[in-house]
PDB file of N, CA and C in Angstrom:
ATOM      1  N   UNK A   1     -34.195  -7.584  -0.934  1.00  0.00           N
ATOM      2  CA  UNK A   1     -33.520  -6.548  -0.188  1.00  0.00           C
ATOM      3  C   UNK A   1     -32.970  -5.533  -1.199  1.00  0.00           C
ATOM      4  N   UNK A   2     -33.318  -4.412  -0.809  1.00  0.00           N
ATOM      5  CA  UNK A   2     -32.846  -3.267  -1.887  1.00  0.00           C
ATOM      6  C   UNK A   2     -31.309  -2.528  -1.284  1.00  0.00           C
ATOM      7  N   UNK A   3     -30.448  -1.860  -1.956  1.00  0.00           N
ATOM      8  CA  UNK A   3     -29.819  -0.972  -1.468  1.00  0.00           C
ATOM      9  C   UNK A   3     -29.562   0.366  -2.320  1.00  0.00           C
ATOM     10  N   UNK A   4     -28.915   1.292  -1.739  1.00  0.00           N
ATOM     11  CA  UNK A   4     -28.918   2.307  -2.640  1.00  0.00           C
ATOM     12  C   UNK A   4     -27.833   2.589  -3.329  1.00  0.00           C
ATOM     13  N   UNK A   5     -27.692   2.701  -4.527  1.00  0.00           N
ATOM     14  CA  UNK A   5     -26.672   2.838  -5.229  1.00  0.00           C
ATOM     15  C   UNK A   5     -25.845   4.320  -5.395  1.00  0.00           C
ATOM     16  N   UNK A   6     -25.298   4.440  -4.571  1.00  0.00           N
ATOM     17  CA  UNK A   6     -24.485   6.154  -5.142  1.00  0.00           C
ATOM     18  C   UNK A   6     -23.106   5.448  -5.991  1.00  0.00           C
ATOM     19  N   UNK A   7     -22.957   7.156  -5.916  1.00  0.00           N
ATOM     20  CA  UNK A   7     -21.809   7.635  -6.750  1.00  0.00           C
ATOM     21  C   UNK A   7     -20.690   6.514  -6.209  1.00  0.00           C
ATOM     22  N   UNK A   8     -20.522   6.228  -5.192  1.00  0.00           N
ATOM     23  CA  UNK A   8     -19.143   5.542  -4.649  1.00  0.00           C
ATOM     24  C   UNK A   8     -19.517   4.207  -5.669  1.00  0.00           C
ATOM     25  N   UNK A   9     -19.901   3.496  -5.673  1.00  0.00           N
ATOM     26  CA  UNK A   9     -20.582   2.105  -5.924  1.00  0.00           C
ATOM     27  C   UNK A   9     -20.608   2.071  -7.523  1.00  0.00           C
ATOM     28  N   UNK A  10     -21.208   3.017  -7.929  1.00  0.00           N
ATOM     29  CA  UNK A  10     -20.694   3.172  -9.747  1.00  0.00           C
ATOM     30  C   UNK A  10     -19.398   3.395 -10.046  1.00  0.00           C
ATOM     31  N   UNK A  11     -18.580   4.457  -9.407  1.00  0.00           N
ATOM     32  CA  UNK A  11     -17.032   4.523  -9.241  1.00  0.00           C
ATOM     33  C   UNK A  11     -16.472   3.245  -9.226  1.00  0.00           C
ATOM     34  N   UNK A  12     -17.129   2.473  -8.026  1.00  0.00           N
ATOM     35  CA  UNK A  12     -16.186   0.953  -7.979  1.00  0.00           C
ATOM     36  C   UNK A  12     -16.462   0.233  -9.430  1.00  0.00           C
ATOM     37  N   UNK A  13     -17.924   0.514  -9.635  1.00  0.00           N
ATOM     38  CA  UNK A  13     -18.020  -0.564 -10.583  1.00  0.00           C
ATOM     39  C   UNK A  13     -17.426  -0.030 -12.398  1.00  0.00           C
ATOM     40  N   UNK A  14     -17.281   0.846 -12.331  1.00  0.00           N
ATOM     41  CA  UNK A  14     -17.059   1.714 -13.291  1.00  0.00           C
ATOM     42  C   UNK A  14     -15.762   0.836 -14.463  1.00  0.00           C
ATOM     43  N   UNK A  15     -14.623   0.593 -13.420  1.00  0.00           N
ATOM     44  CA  UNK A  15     -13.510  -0.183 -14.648  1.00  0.00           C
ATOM     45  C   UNK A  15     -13.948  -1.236 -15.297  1.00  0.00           C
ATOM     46  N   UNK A  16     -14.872  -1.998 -14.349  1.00  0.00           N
ATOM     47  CA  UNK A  16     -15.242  -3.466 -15.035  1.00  0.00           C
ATOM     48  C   UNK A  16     -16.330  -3.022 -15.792  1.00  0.00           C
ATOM     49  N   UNK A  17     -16.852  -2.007 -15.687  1.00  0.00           N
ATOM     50  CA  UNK A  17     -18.466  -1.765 -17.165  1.00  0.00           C
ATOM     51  C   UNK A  17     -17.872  -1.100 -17.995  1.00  0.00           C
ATOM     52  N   UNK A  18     -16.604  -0.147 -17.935  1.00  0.00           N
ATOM     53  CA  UNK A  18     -15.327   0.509 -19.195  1.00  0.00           C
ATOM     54  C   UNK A  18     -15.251  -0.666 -19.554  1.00  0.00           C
ATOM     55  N   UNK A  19     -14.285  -1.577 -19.531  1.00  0.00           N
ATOM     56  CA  UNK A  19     -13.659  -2.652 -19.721  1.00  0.00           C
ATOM     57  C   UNK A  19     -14.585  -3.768 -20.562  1.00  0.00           C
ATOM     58  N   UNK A  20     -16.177  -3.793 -20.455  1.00  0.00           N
ATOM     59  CA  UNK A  20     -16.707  -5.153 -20.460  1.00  0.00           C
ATOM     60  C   UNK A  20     -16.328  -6.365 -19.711  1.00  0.00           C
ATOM     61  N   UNK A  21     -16.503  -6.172 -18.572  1.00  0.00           N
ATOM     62  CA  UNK A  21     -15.957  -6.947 -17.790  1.00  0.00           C
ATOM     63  C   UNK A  21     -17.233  -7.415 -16.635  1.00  0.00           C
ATOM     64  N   UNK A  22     -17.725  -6.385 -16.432  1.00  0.00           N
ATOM     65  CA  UNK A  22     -18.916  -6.169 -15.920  1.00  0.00           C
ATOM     66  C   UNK A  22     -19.923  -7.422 -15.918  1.00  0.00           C
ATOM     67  N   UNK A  23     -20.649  -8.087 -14.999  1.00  0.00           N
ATOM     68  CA  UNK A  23     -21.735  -8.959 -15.295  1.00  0.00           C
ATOM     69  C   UNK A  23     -22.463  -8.184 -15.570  1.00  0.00           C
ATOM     70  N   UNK A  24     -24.127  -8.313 -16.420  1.00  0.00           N
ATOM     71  CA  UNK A  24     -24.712  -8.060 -16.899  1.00  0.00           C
ATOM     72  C   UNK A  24     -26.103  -7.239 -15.975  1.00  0.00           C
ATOM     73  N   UNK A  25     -26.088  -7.671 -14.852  1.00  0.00           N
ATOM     74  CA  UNK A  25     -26.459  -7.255 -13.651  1.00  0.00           C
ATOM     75  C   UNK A  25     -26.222  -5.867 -13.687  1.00  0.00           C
ATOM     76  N   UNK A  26     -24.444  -5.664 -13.566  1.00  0.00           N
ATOM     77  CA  UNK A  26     -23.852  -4.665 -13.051  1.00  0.00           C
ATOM     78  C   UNK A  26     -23.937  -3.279 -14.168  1.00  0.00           C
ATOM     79  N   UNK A  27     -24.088  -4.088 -15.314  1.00  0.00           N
ATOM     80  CA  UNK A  27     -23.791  -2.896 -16.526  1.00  0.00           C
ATOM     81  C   UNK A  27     -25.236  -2.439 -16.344  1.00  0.00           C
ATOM     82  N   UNK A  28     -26.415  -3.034 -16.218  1.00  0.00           N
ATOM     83  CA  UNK A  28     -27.332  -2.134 -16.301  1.00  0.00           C
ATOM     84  C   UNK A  28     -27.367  -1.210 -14.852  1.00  0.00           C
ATOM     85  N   UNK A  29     -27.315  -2.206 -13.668  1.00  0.00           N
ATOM     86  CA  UNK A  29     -27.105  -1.056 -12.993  1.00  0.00           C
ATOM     87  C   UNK A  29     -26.228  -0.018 -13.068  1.00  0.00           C
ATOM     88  N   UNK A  30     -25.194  -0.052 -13.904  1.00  0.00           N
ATOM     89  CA  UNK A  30     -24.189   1.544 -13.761  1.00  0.00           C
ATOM     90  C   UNK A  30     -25.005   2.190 -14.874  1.00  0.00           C
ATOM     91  N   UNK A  31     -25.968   1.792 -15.824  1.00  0.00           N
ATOM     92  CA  UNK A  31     -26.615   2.374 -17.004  1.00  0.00           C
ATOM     93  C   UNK A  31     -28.134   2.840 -16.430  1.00  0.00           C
ATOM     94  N   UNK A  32     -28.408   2.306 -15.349  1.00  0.00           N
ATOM     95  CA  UNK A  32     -29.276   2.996 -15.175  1.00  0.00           C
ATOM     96  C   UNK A  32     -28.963   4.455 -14.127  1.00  0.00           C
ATOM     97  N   UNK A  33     -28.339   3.990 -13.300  1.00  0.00           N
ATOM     98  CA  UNK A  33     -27.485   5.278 -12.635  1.00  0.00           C
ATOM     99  C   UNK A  33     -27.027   6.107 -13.193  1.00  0.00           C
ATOM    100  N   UNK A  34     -26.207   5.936 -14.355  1.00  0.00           N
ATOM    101  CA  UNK A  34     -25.918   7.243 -15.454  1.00  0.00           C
ATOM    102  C   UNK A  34     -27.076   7.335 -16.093  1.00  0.00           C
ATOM    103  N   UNK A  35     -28.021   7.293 -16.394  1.00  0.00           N
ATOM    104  CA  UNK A  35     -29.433   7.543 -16.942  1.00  0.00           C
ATOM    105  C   UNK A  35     -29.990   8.904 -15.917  1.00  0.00           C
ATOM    106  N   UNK A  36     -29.983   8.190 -14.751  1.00  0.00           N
ATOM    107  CA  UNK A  36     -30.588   9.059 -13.587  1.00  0.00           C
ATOM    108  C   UNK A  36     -29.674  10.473 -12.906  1.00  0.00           C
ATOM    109  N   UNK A  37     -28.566  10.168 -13.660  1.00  0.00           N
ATOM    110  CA  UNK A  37     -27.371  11.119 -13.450  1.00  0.00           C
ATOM    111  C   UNK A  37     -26.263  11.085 -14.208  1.00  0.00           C
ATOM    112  N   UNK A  38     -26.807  11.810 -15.475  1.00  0.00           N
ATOM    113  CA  UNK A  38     -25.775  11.780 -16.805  1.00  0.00           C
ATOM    114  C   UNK A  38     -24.372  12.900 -16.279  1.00  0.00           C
ATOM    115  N   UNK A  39     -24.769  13.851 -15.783  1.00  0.00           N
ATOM    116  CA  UNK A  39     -23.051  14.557 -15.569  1.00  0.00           C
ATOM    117  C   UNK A  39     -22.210  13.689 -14.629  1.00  0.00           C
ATOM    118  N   UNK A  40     -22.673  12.860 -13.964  1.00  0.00           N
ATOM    119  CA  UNK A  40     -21.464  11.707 -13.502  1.00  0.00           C
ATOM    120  C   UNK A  40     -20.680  11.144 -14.251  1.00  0.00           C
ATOM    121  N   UNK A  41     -21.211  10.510 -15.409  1.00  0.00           N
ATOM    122  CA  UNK A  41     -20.705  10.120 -16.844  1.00  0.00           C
ATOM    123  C   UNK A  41     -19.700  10.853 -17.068  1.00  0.00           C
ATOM    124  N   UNK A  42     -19.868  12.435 -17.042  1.00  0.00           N
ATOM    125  CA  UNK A  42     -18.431  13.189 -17.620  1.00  0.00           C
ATOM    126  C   UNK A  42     -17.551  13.230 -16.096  1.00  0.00           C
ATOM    127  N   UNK A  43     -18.073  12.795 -15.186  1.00  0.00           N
ATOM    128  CA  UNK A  43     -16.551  12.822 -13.910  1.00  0.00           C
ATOM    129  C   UNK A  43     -15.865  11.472 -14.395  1.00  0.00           C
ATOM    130  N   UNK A  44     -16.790  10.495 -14.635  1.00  0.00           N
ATOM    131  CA  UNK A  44     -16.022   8.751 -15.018  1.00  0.00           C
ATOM    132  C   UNK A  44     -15.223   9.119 -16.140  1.00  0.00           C
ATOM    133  N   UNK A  45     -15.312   9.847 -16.729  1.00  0.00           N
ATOM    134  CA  UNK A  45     -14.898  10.014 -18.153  1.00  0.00           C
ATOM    135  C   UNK A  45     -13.411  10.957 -18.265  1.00  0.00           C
ATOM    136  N   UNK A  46     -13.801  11.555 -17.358  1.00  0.00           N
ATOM    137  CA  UNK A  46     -12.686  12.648 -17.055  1.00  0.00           C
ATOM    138  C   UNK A  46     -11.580  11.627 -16.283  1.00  0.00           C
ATOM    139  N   UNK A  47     -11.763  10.949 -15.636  1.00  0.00           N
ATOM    140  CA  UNK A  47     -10.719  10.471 -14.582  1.00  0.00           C
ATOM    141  C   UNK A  47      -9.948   9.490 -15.653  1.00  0.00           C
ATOM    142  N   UNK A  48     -10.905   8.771 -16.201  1.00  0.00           N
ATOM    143  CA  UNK A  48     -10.040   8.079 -17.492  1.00  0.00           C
ATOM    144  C   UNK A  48      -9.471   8.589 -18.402  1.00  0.00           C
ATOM    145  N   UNK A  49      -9.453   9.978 -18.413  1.00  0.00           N
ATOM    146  CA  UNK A  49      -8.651  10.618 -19.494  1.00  0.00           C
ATOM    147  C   UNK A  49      -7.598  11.102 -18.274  1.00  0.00           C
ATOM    148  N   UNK A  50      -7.279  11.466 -17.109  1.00  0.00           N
ATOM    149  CA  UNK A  50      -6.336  11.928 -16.376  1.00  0.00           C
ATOM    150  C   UNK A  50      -5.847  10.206 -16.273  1.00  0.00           C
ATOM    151  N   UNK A  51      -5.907   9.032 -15.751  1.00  0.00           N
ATOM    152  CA  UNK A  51      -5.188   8.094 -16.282  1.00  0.00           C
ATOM    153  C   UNK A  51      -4.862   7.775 -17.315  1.00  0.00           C
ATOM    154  N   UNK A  52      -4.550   8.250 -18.791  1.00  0.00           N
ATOM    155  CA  UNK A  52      -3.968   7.487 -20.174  1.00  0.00           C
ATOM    156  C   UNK A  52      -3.177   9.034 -19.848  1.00  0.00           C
ATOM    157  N   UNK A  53      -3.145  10.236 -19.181  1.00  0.00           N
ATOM    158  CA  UNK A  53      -2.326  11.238 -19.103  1.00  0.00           C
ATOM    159  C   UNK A  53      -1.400  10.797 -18.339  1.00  0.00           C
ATOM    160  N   UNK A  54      -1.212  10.174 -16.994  1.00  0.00           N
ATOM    161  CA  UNK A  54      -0.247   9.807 -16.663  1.00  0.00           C
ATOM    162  C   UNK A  54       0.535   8.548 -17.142  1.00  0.00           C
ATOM    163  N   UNK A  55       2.210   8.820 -17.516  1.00  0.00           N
ATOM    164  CA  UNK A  55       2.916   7.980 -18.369  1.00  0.00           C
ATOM    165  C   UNK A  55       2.635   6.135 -17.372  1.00  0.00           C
ATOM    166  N   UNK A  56       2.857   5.695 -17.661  1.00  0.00           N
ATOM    167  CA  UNK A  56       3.083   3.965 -17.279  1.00  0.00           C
ATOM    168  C   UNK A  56       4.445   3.458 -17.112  1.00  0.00           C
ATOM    169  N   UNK A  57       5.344   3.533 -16.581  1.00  0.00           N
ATOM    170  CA  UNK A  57       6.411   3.275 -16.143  1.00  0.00           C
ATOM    171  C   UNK A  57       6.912   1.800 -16.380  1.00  0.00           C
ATOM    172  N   UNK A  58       7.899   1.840 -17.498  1.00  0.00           N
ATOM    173  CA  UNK A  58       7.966  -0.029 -17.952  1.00  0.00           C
ATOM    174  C   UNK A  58       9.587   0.167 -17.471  1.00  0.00           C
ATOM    175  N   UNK A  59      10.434  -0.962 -17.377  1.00  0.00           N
ATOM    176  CA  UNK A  59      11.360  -0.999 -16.732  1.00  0.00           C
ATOM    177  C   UNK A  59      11.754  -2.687 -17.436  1.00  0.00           C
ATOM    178  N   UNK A  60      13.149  -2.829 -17.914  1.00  0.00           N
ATOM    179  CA  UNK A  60      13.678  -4.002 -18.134  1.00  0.00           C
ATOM    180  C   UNK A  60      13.609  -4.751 -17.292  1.00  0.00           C
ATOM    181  N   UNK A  61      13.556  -5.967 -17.504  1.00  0.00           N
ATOM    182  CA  UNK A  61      13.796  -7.141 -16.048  1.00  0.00           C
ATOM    183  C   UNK A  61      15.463  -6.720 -15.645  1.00  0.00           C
ATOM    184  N   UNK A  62      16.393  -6.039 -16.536  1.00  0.00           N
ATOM    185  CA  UNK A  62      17.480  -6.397 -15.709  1.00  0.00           C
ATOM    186  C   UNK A  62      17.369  -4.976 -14.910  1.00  0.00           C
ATOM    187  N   UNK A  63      16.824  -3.848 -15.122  1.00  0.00           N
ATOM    188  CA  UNK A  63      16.713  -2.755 -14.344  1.00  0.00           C
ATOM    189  C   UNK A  63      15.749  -3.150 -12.927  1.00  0.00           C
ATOM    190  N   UNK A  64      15.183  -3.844 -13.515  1.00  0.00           N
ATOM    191  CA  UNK A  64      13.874  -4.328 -12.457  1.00  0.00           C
ATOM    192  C   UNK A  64      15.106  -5.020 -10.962  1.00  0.00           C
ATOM    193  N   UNK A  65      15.540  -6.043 -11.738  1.00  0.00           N
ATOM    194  CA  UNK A  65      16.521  -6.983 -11.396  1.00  0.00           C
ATOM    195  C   UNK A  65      17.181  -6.066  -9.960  1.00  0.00           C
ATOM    196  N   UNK A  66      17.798  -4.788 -10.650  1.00  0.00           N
ATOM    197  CA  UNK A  66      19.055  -3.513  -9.810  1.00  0.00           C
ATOM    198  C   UNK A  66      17.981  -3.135  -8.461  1.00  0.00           C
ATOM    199  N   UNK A  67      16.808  -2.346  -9.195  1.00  0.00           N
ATOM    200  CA  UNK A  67      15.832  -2.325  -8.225  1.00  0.00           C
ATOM    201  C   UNK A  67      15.423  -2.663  -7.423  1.00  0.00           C
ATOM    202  N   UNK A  68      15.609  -4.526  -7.398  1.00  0.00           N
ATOM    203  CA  UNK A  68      15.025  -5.126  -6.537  1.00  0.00           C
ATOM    204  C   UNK A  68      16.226  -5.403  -5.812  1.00  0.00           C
ATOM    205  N   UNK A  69      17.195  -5.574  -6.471  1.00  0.00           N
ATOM    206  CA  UNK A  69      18.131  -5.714  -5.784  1.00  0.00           C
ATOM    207  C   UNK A  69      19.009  -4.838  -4.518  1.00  0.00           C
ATOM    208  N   UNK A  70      18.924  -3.605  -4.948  1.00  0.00           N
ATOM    209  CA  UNK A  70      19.373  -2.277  -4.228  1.00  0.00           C
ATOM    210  C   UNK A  70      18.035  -2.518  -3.026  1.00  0.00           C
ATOM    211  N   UNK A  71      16.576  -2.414  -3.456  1.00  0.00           N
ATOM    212  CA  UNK A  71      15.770  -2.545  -1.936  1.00  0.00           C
ATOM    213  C   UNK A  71      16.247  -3.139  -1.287  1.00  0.00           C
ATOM    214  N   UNK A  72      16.339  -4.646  -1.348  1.00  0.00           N
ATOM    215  CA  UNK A  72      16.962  -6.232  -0.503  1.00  0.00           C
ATOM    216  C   UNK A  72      18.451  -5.159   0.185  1.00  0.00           C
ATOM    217  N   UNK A  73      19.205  -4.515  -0.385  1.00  0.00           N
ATOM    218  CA  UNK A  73      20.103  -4.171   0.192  1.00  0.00           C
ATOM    219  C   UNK A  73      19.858  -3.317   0.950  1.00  0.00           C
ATOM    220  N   UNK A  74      19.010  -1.792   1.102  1.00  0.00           N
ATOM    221  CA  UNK A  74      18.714  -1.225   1.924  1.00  0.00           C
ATOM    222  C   UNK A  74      18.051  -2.272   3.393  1.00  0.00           C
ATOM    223  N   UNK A  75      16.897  -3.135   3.000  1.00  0.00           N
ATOM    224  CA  UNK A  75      16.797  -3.437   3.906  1.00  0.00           C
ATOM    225  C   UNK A  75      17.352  -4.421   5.146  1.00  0.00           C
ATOM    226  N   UNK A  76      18.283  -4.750   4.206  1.00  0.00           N
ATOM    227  CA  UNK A  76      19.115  -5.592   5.345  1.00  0.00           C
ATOM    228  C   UNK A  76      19.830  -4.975   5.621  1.00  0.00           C
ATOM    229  N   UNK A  77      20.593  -3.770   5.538  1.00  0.00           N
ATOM    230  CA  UNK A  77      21.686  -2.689   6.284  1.00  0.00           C
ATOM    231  C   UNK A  77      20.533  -1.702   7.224  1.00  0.00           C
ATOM    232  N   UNK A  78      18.961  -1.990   6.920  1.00  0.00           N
ATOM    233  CA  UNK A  78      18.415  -1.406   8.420  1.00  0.00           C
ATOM    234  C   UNK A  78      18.148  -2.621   9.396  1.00  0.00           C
ATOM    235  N   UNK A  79      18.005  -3.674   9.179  1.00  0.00           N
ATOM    236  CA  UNK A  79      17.770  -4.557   9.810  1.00  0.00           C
ATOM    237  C   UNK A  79      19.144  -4.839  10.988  1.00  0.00           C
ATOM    238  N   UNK A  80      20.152  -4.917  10.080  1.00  0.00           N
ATOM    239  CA  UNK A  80      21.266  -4.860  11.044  1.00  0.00           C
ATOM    240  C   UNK A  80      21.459  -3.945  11.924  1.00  0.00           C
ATOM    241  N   UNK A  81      21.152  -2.697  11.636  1.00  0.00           N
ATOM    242  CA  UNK A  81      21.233  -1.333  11.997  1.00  0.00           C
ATOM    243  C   UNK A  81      20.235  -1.672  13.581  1.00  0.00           C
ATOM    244  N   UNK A  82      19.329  -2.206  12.974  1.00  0.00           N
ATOM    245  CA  UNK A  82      18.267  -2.600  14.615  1.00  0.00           C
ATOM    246  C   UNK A  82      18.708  -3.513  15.146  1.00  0.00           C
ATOM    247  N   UNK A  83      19.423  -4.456  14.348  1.00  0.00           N
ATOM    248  CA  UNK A  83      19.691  -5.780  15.485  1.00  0.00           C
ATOM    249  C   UNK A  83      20.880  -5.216  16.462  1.00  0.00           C
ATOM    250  N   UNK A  84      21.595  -4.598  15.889  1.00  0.00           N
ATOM    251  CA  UNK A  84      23.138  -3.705  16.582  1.00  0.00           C
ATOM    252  C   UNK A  84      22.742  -3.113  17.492  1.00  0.00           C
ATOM    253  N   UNK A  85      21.467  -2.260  17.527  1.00  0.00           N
ATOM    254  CA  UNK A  85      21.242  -1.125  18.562  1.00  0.00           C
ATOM    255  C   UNK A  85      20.671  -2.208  19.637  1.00  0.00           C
ATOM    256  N   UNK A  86      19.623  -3.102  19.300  1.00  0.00           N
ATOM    257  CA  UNK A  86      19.204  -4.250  19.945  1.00  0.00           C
ATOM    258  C   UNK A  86      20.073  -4.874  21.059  1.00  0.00           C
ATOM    259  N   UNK A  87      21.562  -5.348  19.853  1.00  0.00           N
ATOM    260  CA  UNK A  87      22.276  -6.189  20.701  1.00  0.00           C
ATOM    261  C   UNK A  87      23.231  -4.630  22.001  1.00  0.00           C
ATOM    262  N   UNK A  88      23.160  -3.884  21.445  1.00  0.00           N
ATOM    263  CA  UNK A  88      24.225  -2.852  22.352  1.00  0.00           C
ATOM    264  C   UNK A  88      23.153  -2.673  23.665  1.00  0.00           C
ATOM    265  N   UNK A  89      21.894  -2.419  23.370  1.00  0.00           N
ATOM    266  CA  UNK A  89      21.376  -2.050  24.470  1.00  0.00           C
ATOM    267  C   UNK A  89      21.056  -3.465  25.686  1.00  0.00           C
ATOM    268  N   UNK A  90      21.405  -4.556  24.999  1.00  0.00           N
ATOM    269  CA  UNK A  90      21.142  -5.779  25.683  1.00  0.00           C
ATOM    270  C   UNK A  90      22.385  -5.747  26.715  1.00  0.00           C
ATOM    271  N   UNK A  91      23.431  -5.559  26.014  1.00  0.00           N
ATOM    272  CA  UNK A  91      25.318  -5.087  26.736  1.00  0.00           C
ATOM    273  C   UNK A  91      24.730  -4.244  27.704  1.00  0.00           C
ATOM    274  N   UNK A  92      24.462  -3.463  27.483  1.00  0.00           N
ATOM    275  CA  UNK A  92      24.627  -1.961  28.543  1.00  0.00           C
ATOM    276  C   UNK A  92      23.398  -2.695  29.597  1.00  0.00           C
ATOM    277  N   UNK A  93      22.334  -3.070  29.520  1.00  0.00           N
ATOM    278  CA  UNK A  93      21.158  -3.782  30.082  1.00  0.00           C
ATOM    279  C   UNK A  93      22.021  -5.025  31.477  1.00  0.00           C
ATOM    280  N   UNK A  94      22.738  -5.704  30.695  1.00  0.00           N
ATOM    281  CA  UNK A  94      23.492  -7.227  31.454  1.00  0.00           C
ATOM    282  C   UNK A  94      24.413  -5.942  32.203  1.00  0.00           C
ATOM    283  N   UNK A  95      25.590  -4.990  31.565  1.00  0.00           N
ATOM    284  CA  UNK A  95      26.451  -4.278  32.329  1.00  0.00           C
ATOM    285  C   UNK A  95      25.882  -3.744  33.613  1.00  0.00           C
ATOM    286  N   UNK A  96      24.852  -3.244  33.885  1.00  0.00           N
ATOM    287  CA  UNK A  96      23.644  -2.776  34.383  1.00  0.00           C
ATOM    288  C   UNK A  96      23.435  -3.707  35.808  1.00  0.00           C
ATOM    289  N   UNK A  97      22.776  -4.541  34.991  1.00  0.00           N
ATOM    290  CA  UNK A  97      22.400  -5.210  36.035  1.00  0.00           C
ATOM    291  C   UNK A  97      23.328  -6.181  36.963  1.00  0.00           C
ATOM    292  N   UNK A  98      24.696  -6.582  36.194  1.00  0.00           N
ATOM    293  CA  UNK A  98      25.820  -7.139  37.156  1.00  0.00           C
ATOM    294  C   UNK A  98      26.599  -5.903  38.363  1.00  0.00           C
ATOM    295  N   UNK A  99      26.462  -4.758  37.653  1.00  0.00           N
ATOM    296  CA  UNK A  99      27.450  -3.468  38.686  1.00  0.00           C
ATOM    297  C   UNK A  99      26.309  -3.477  39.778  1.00  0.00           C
ATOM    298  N   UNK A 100      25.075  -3.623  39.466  1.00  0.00           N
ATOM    299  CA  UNK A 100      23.623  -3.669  40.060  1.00  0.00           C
ATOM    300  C   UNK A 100      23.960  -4.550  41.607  1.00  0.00           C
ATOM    301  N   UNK A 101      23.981  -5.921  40.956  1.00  0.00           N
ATOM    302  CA  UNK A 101      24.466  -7.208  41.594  1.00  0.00           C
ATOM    303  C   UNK A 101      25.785  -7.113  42.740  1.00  0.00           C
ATOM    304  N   UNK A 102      26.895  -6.443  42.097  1.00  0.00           N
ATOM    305  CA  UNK A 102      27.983  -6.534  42.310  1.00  0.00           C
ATOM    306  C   UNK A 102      27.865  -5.302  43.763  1.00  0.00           C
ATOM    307  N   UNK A 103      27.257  -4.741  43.765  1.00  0.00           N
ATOM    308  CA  UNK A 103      26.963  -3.640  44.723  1.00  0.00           C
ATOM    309  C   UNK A 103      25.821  -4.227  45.918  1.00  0.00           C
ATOM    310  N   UNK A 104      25.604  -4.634  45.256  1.00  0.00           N
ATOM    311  CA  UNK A 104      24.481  -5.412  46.245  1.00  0.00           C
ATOM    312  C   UNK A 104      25.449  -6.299  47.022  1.00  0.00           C
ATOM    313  N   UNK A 105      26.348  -7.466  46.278  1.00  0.00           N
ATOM    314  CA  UNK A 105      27.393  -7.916  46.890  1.00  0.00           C
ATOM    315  C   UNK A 105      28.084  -7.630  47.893  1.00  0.00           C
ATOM    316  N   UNK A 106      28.499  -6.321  47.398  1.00  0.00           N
ATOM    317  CA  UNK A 106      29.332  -5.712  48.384  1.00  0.00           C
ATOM    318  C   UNK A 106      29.013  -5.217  49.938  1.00  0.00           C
ATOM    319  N   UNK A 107      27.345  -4.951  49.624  1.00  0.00           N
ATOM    320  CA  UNK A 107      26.568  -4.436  51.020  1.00  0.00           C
ATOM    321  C   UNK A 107      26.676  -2.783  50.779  1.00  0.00           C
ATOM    322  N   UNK A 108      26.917  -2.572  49.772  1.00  0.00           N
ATOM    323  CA  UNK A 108      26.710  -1.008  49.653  1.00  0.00           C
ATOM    324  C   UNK A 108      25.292  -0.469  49.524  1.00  0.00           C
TER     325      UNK A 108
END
């Protein structure tokens, strides 16, 4: 069974044949595809030079630590934030339905 190899498919395979990572399979197929279409070579080439341009962001474990810590805190002050509106609208829901009841009671 054959398939056709484009541009998307060398793209994927592209970090692991940079890298040597590539099975041996794969490197010739991305070598024969850049054979058959050498200015692709300079788009693969280009994108790896716009990644070593953007910086890499390293962070201490104890900054990491604040980070992770401050998220965990946002998200449990929205979580509450929903369970509150949750529980208020459940109040007003029961208030609701007893004045509901209570009228019905009455024969009004």
């Amino acid at each position: 069974m054959m398939y056709d190899v484009t541009r998307d498919v060398v793209s994927d395979l592209w970090p692991l044949y940079r890298d040597g990572d590539a099975s041996q399979d794969s490197r010739k197929l991305v070598e024969a595809f850049l054979g058959a279409d050498p200015g692709f070579s300079g788009v693969l080439q280009a994108g790896d030079r716009r990644e070593r341009v953007m910086p890499s962001v390293r962070f201490s474990p104890d900054a990491e630590r604040r980070l992770l810590d401050a998220a965990r805190e946002r998200v449990r002050l929205r979580l509450l934030v929903i369970g509150g509106g949750i529980a208020l609208a459940a109040l007003i829901l029961i208030a609701a339905l007893g004045g509901l009841l209570f009228m019905m009671g009455r024969g009004l």
